[in-house]
C-alpha atoms as a PDB file:
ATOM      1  CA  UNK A   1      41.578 109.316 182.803  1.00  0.00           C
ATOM      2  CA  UNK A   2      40.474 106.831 180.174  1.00  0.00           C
ATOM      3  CA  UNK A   3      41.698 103.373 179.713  1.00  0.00           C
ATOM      4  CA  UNK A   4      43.902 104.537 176.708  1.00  0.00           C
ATOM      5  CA  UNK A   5      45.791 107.000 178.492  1.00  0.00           C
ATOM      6  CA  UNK A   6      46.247 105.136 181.438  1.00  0.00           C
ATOM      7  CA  UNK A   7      47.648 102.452 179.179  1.00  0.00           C
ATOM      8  CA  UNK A   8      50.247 104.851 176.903  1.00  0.00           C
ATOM      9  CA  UNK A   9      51.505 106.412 180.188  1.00  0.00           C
ATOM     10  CA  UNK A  10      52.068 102.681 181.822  1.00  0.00           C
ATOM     11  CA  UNK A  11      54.107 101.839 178.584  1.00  0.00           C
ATOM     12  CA  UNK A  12      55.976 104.818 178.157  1.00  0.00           C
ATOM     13  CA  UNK A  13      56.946 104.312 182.087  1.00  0.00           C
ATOM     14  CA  UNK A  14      58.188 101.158 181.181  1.00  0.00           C
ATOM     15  CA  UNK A  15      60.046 101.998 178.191  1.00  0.00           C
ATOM     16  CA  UNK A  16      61.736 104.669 180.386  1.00  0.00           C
ATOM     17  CA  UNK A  17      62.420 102.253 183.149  1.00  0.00           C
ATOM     18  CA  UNK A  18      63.978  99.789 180.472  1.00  0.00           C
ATOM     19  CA  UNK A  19      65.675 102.272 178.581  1.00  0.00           C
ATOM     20  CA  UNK A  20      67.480 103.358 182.020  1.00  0.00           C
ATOM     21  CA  UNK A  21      68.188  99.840 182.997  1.00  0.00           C
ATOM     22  CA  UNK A  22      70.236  99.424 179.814  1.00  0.00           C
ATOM     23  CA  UNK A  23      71.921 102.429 179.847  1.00  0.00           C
ATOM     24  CA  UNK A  24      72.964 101.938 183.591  1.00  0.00           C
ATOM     25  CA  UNK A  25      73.757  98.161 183.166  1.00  0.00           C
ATOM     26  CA  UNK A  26      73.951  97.209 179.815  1.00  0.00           C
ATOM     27  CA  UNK A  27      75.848  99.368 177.715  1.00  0.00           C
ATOM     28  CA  UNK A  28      78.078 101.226 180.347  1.00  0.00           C
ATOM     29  CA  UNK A  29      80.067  97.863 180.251  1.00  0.00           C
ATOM     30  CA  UNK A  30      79.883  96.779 176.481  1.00  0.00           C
ATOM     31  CA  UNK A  31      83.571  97.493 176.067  1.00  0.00           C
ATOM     32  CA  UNK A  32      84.412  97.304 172.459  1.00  0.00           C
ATOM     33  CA  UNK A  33      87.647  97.946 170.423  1.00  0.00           C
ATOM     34  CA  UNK A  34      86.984 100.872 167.475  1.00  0.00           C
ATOM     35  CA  UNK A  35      89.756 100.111 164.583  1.00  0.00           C
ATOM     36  CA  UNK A  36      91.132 102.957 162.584  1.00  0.00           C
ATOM     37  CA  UNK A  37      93.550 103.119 159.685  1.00  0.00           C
ATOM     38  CA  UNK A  38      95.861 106.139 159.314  1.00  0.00           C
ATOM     39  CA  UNK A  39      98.067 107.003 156.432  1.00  0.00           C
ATOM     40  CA  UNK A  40     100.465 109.382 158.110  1.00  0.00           C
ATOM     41  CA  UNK A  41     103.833 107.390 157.705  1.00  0.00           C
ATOM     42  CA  UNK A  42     106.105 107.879 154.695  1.00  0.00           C
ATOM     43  CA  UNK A  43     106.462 106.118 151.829  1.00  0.00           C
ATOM     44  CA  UNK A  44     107.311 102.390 152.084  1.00  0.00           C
ATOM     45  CA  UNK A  45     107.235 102.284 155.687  1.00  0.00           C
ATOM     46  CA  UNK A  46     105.872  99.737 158.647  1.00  0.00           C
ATOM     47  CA  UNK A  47     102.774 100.547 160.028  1.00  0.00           C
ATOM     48  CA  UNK A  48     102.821 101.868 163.679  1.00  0.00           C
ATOM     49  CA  UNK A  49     100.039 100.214 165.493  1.00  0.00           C
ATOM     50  CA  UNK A  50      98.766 103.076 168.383  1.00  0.00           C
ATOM     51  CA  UNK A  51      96.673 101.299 171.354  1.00  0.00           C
ATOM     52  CA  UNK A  52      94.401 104.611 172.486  1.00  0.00           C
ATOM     53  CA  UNK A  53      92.699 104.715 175.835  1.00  0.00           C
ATOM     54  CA  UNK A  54      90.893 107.086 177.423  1.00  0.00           C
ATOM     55  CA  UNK A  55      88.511 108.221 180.226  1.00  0.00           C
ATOM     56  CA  UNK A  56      88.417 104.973 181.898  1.00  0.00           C
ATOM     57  CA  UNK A  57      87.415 106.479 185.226  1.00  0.00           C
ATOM     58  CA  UNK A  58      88.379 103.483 187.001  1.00  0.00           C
ATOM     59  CA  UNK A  59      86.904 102.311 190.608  1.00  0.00           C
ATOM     60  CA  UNK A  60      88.255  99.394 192.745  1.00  0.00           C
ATOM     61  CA  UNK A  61      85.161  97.451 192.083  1.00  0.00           C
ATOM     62  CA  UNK A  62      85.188  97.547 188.431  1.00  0.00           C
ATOM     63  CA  UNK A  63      86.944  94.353 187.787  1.00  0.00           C
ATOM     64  CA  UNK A  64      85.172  93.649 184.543  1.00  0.00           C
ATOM     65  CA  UNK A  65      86.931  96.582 183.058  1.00  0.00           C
ATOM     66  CA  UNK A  66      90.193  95.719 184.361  1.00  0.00           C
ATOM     67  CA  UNK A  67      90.139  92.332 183.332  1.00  0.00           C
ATOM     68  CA  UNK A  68      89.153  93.449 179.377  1.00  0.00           C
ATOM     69  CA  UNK A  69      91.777  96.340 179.485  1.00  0.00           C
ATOM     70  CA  UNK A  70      94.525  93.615 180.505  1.00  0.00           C
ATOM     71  CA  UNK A  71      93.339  91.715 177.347  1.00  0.00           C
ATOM     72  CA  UNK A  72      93.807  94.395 175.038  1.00  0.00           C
ATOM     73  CA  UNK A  73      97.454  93.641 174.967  1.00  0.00           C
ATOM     74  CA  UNK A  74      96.577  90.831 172.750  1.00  0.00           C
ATOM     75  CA  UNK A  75      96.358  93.658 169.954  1.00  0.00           C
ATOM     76  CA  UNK A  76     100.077  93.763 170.193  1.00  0.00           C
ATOM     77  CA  UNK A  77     100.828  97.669 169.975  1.00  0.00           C
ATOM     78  CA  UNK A  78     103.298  99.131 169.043  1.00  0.00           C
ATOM     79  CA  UNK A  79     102.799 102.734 170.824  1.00  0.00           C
ATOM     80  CA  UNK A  80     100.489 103.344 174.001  1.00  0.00           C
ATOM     81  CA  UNK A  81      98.220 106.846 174.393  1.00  0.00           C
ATOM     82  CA  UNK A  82      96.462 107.629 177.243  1.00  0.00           C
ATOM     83  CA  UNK A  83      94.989 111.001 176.938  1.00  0.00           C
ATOM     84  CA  UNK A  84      93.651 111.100 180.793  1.00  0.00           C
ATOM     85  CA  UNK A  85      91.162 110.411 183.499  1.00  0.00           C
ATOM     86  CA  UNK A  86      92.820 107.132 184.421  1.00  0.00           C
ATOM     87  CA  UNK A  87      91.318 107.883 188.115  1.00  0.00           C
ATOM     88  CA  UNK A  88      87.836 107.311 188.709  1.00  0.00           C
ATOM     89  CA  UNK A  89      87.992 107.135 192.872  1.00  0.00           C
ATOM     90  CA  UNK A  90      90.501 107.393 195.883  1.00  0.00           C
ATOM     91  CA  UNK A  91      91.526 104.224 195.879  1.00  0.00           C
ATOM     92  CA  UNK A  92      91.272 103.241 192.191  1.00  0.00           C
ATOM     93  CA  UNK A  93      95.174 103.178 191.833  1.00  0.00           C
ATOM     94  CA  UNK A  94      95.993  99.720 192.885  1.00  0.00           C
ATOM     95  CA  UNK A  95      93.330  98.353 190.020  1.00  0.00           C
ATOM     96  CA  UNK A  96      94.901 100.555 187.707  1.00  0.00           C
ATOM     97  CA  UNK A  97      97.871  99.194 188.148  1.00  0.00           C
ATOM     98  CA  UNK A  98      96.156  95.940 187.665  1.00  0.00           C
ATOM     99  CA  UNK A  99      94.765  97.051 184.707  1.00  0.00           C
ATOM    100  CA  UNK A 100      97.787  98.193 182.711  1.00  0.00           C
ATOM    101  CA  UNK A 101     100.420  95.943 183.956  1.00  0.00           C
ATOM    102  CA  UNK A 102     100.448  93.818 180.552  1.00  0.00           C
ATOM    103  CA  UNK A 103     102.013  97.251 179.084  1.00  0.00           C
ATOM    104  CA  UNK A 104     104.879  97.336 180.857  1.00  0.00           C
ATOM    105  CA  UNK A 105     107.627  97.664 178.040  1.00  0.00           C
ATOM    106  CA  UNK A 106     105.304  98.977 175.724  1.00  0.00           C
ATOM    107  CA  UNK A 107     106.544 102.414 174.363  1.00  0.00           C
ATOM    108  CA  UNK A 108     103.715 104.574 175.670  1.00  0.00           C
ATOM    109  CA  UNK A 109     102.925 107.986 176.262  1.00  0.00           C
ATOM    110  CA  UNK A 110     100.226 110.044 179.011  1.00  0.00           C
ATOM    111  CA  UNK A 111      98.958 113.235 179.905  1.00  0.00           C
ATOM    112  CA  UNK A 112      95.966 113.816 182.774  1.00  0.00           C
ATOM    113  CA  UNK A 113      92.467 115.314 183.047  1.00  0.00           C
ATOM    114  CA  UNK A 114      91.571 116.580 186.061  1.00  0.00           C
ATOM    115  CA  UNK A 115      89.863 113.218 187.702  1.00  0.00           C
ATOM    116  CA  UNK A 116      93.544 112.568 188.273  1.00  0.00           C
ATOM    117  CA  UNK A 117      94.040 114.978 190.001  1.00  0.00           C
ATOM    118  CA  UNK A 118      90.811 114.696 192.177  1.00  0.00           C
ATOM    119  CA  UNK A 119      88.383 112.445 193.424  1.00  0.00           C
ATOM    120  CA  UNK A 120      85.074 112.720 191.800  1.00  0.00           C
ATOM    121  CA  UNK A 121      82.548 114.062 193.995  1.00  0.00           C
ATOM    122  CA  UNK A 122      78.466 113.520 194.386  1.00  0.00           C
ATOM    123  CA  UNK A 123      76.646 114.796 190.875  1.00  0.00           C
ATOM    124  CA  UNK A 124      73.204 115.051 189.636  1.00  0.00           C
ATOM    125  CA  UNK A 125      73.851 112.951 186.507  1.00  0.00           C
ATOM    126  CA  UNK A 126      71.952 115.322 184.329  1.00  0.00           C
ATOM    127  CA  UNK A 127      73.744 118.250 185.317  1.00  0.00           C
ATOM    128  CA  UNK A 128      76.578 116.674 182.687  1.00  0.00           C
ATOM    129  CA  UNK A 129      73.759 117.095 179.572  1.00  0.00           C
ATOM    130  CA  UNK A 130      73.375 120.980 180.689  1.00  0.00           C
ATOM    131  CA  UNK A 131      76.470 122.137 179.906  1.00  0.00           C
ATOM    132  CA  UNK A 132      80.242 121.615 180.567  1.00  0.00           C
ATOM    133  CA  UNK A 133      81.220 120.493 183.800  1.00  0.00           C
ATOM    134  CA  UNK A 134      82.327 123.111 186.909  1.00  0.00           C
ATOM    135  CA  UNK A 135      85.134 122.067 189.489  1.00  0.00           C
ATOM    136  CA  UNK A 136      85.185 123.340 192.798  1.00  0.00           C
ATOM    137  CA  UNK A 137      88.793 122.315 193.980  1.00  0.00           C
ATOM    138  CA  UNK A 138      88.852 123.521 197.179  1.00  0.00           C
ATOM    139  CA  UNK A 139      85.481 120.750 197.574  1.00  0.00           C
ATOM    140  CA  UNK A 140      87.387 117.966 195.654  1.00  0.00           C
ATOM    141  CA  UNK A 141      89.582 115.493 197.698  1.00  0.00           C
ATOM    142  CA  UNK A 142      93.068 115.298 195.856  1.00  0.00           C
ATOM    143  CA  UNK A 143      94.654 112.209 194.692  1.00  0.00           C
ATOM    144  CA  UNK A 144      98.015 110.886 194.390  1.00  0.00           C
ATOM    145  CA  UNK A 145      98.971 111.944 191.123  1.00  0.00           C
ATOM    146  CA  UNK A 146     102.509 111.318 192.244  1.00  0.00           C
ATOM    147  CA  UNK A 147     101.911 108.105 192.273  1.00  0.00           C
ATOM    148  CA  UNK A 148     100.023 107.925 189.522  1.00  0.00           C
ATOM    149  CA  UNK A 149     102.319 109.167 187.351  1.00  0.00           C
ATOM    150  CA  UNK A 150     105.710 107.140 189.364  1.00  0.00           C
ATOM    151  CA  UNK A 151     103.740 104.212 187.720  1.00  0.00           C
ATOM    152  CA  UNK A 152     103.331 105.201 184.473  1.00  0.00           C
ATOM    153  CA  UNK A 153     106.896 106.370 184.143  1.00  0.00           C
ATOM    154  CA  UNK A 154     109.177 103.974 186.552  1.00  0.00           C
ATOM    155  CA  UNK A 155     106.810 100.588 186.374  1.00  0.00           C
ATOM    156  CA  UNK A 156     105.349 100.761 182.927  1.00  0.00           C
ATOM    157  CA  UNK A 157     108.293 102.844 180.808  1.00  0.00           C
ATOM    158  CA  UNK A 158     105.469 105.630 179.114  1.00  0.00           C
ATOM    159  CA  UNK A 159     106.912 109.439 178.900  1.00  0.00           C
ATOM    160  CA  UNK A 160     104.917 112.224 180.877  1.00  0.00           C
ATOM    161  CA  UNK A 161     103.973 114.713 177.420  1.00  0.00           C
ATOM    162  CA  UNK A 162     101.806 117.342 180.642  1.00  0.00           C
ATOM    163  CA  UNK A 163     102.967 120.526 178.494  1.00  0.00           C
ATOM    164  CA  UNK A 164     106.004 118.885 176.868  1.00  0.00           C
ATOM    165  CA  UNK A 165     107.428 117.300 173.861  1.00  0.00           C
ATOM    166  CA  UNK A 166     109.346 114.269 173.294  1.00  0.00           C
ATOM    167  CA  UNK A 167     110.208 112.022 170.494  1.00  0.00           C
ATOM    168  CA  UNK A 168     110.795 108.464 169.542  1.00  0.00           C
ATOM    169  CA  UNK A 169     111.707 105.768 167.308  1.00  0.00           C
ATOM    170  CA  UNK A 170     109.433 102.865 166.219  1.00  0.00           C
ATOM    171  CA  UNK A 171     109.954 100.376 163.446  1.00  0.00           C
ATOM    172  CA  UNK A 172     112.361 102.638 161.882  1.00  0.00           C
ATOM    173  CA  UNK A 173     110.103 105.449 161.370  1.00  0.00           C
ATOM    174  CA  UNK A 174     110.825 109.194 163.907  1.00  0.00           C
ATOM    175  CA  UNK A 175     107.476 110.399 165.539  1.00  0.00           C
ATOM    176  CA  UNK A 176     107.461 114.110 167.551  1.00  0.00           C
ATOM    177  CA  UNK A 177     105.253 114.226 169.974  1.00  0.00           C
ATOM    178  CA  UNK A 178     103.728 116.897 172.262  1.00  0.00           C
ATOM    179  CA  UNK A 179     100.745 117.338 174.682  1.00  0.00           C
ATOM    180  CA  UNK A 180      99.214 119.246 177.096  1.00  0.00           C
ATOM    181  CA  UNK A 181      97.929 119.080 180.409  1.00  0.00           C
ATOM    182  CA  UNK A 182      93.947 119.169 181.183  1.00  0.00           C
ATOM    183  CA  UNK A 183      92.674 122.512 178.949  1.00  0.00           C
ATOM    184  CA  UNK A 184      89.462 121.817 180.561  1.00  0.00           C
ATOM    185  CA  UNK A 185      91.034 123.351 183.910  1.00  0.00           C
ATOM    186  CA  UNK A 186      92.845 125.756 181.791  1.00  0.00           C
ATOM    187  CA  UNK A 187      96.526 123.800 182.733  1.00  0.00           C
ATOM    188  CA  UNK A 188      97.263 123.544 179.032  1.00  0.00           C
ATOM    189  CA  UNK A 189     100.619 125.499 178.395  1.00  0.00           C
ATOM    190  CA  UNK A 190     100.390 126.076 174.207  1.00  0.00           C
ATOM    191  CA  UNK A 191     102.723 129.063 175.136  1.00  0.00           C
ATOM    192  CA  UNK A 192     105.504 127.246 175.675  1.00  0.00           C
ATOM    193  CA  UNK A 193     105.436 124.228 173.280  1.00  0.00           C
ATOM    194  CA  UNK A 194     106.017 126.061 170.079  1.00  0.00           C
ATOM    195  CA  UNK A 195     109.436 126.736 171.674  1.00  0.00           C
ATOM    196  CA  UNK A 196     109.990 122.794 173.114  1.00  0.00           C
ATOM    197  CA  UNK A 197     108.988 121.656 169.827  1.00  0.00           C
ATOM    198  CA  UNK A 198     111.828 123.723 168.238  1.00  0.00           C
ATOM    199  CA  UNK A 199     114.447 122.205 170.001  1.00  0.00           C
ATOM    200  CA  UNK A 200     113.495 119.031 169.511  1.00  0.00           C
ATOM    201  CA  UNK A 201     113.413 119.453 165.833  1.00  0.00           C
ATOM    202  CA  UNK A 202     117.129 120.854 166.193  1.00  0.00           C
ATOM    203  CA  UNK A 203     118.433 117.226 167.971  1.00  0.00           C
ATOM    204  CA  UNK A 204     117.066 115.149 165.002  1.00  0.00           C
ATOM    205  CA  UNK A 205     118.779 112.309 165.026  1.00  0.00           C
ATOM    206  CA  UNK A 206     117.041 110.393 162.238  1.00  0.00           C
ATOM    207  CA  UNK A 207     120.012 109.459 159.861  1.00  0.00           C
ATOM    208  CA  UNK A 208     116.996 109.075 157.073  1.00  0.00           C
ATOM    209  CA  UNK A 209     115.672 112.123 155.420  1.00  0.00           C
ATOM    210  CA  UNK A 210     112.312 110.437 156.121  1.00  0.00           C
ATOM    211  CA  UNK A 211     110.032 113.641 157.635  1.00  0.00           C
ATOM    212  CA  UNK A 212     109.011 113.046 161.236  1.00  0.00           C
ATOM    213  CA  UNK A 213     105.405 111.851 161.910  1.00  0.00           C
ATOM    214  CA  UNK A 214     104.155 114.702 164.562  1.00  0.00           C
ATOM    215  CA  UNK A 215     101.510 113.030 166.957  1.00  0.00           C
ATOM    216  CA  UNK A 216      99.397 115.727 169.299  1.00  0.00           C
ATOM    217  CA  UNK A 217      98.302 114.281 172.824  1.00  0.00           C
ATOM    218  CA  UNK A 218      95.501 116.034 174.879  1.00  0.00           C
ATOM    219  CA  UNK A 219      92.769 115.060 177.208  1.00  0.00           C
ATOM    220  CA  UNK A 220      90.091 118.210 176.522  1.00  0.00           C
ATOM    221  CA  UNK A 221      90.150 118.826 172.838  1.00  0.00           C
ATOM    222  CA  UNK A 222      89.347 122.451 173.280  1.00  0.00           C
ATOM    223  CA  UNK A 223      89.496 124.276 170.090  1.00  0.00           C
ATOM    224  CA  UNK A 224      92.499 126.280 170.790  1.00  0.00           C
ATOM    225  CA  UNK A 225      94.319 123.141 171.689  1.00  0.00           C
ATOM    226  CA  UNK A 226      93.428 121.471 167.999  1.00  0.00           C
ATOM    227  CA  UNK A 227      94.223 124.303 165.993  1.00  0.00           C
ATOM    228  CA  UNK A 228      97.355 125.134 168.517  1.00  0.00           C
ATOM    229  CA  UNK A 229      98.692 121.335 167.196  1.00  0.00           C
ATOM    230  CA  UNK A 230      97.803 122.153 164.335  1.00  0.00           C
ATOM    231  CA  UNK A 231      99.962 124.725 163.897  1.00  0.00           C
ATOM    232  CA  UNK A 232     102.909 123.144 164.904  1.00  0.00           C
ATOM    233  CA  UNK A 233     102.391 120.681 162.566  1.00  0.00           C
ATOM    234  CA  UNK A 234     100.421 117.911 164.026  1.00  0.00           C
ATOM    235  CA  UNK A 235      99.560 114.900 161.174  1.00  0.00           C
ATOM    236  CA  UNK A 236      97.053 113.229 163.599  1.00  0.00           C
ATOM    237  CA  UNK A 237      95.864 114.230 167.528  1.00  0.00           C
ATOM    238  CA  UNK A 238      94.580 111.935 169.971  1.00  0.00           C
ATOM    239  CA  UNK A 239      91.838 113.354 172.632  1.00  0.00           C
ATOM    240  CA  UNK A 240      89.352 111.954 175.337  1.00  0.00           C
ATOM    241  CA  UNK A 241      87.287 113.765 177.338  1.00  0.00           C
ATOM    242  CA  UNK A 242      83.732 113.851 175.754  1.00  0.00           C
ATOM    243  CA  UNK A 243      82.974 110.247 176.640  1.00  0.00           C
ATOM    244  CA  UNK A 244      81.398 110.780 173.271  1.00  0.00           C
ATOM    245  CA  UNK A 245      78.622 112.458 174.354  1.00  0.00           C
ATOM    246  CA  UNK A 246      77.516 109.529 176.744  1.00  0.00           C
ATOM    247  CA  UNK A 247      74.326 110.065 176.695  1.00  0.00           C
ATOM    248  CA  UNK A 248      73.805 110.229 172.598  1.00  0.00           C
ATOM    249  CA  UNK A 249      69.902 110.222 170.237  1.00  0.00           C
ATOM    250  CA  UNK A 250      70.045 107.784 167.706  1.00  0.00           C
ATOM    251  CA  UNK A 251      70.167 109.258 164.252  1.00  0.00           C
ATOM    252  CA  UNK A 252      71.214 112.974 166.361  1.00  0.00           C
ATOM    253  CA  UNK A 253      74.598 111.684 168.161  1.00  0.00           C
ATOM    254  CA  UNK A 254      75.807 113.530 170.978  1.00  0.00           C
ATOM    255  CA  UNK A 255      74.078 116.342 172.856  1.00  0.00           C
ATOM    256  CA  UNK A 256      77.093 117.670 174.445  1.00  0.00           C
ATOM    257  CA  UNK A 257      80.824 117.789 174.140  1.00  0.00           C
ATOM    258  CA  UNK A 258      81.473 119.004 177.873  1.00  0.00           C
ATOM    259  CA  UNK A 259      84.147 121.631 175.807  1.00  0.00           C
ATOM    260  CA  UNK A 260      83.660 123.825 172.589  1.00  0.00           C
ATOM    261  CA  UNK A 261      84.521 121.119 170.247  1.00  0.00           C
ATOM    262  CA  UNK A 262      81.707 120.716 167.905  1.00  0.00           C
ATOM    263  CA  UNK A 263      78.890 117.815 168.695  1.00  0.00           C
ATOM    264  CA  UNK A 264      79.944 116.108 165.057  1.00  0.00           C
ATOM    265  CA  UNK A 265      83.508 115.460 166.397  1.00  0.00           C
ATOM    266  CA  UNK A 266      82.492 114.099 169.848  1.00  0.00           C
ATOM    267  CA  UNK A 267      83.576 110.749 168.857  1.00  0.00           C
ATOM    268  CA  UNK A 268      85.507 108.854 166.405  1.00  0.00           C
ATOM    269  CA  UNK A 269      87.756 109.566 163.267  1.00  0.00           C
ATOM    270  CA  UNK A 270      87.262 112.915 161.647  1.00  0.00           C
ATOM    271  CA  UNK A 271      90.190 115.832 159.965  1.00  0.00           C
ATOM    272  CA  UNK A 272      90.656 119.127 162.288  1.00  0.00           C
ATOM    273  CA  UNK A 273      91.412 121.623 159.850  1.00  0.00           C
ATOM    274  CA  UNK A 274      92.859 125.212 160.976  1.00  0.00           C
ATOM    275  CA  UNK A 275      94.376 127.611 158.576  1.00  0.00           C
ATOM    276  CA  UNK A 276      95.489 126.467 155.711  1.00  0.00           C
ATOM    277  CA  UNK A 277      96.407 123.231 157.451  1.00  0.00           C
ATOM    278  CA  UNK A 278      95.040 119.691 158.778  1.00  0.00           C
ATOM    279  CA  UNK A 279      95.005 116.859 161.212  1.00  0.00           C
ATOM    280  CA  UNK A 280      93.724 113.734 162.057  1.00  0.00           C
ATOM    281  CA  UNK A 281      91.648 113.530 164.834  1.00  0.00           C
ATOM    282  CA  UNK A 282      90.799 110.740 166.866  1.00  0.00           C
ATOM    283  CA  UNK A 283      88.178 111.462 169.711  1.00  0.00           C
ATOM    284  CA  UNK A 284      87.810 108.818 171.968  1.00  0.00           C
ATOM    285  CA  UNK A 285      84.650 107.918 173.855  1.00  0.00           C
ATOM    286  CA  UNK A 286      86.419 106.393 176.743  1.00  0.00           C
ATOM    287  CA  UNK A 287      85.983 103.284 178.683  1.00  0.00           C
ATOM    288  CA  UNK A 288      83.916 105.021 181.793  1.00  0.00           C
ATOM    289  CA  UNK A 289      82.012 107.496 183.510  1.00  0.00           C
ATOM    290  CA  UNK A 290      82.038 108.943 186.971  1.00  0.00           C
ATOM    291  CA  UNK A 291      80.736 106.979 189.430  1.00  0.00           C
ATOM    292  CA  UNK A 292      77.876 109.629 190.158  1.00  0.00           C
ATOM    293  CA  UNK A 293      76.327 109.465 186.436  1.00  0.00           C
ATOM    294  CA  UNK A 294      77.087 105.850 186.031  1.00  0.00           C
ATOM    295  CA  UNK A 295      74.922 105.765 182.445  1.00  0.00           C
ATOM    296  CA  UNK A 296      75.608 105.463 178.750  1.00  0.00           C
ATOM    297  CA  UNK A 297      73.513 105.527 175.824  1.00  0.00           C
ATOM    298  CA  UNK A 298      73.815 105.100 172.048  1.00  0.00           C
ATOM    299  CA  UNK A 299      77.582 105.343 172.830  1.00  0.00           C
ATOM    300  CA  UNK A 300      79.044 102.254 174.060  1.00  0.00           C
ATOM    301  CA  UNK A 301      82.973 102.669 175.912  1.00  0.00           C
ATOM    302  CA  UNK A 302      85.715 101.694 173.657  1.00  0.00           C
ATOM    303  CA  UNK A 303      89.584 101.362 173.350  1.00  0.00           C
ATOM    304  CA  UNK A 304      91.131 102.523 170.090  1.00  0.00           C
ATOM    305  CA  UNK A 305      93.409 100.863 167.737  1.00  0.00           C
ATOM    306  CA  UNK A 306      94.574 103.283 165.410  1.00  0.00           C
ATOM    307  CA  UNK A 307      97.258 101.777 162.468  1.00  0.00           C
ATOM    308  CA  UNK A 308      99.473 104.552 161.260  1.00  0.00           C
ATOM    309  CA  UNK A 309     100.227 103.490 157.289  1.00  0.00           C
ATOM    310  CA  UNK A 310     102.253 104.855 154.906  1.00  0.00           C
ATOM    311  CA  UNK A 311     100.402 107.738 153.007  1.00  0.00           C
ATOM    312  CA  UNK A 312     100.661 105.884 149.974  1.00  0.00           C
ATOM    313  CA  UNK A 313      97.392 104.026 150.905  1.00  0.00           C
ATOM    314  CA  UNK A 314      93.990 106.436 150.720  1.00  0.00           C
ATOM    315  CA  UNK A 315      91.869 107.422 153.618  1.00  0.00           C
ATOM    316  CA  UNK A 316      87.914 106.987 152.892  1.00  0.00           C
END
């Protein structure tokens, strides 16, 4: 082997070796906030600012991440989503708690993925860039998603939207609401909400003729799910799940959605049209990964504030 290639093969080793390093060290915990403007409200009214969090996969140890999701209170929302995978281990609950306890009061809103349902279990980390992701329940250990979701609904005030509906009333302006449990497992129930969403449309209790603001809340943003939302009128859909790829090419993006949502839409702001309709949707990376493929690259682990406006202002 000749000087050169002895040399090329010791650098490319070490630009592996580095690359690796940062992806495991380095950007897995370069939280950042993404900011998003949309103009979904009517005419003349406040803008609704939505705090959206996602995939944070949380572990006991992990105190860095609790101590920056506490500080995102400081945005001041107006309107809480968490579209799932809260969990990240068996005893991640108490740091959850931890995490999100600077909410409580907040008007907020949940539905699960299946990591809150079960402990994550030992992975080759590359198995996730293959294809989407296979659960074995009768392997996993369950969690206490009792528990989980007492929290969420007795200590912090959020509404359970697992295959339901709801509504509410923020600075004046009426927002629907519906969601669905994990589609990734296949738990989403879309035969049922057109139905919920019905009667909540007949209690309308908005003395303003001002049209509701209908807000679509999922973990997996399978393609039935989108264009199911769609359909019922969604204006703009919050999702999780693809931790944006998490392992992305510069100047490619992601390799992998881990569902059948298209690779362009694995992350960020983009408009889900179906029919002869449209939504917003906001795919959010997340704020973790399991435990077993603790790595990100080209796709750092955010929080999302997105600013509902009145439609009077553009979107570019």
């Amino acid at each position: 082997m000749s000087a050169l290639v002895r040399g090329t093969a010791a650098a490319s080793l070490g630009i592996a070796a580095a690359v690796a390093v940062y992806a495991t060290v380095v950007e897995r915990r370069a939280y950042r906030v993404r900011r998003e403007t949309v103009p979904v409200l009517s005419p003349g009214a406040e803008p609704i600012r939505v705090l959206h969090l996602s995939d944070l996969h949380l572990a006991p140890w992990q105190r860095d991440k609790v101590e920056w999701v506490r500080g995102l209170a400081g945005l001041d929302p107006d309107l809480v989503v968490m579209t799932g995978d809260s969990l990240g281990h068996l005893d991640a609950l108490p740091a959850l708690r931890r995490a999100l306890e600077p909410f409580a009061g907040i008007p907020g809103v949940f539905v699960h993925g299946s990591n809150d349902y079960f402990a994550p279990s030992p992975k080759n980390p590359l198995r996730y860039l293959i294809g989407p992701s296979q659960h074995r329940p009768e392997e996993a250990t369950r969690l206490d998603v009792d528990a989980l979701e007492s929290f969420f609904l007795d200590r912090l005030g959020w509404l359970n939207l697992n295959n339901d509906v709801t509504q509410l009333f923020l600075k004046r302006s009426r927002l629907e609401l519906l969601g669905t449990n994990d589609a990734h497992r296949g738990w989403d129930r879309l035969d049922v909400l057109p139905a919920l969403m019905d009667a909540l449309r007949e209690l309308d209790e908005d003395p303003t003729d001002d049209p509701a603001v209908t807000i679509g809340v999922t973990h997996a943003p399978y393609q039935r799910v989108l264009d199911s939302f769609t359909t019922q009128g969604a204006d703009v859909i919050f999702a999780g799940h693809t931790h944006g790829g998490q392992v992305c090419v510069p100047g490619v993006g992601a390799l992998i959605t881990n569902c059948d949502l298209p690779r362009e839409y694995a992350r960020g702001l983009h408009v889900w049209h179906h029919a002869l309709s449209a939504a917003y949707l906001n795919v959010s990376a997340g704020l973790g990964t399991s435990i077993y493929a603790p790595v990100r690259f080209a796709c750092p682990p955010e929080a999302v504030l997105v600013t509902l406006v009145d439609d009077d202002i553009g979107y570019s």
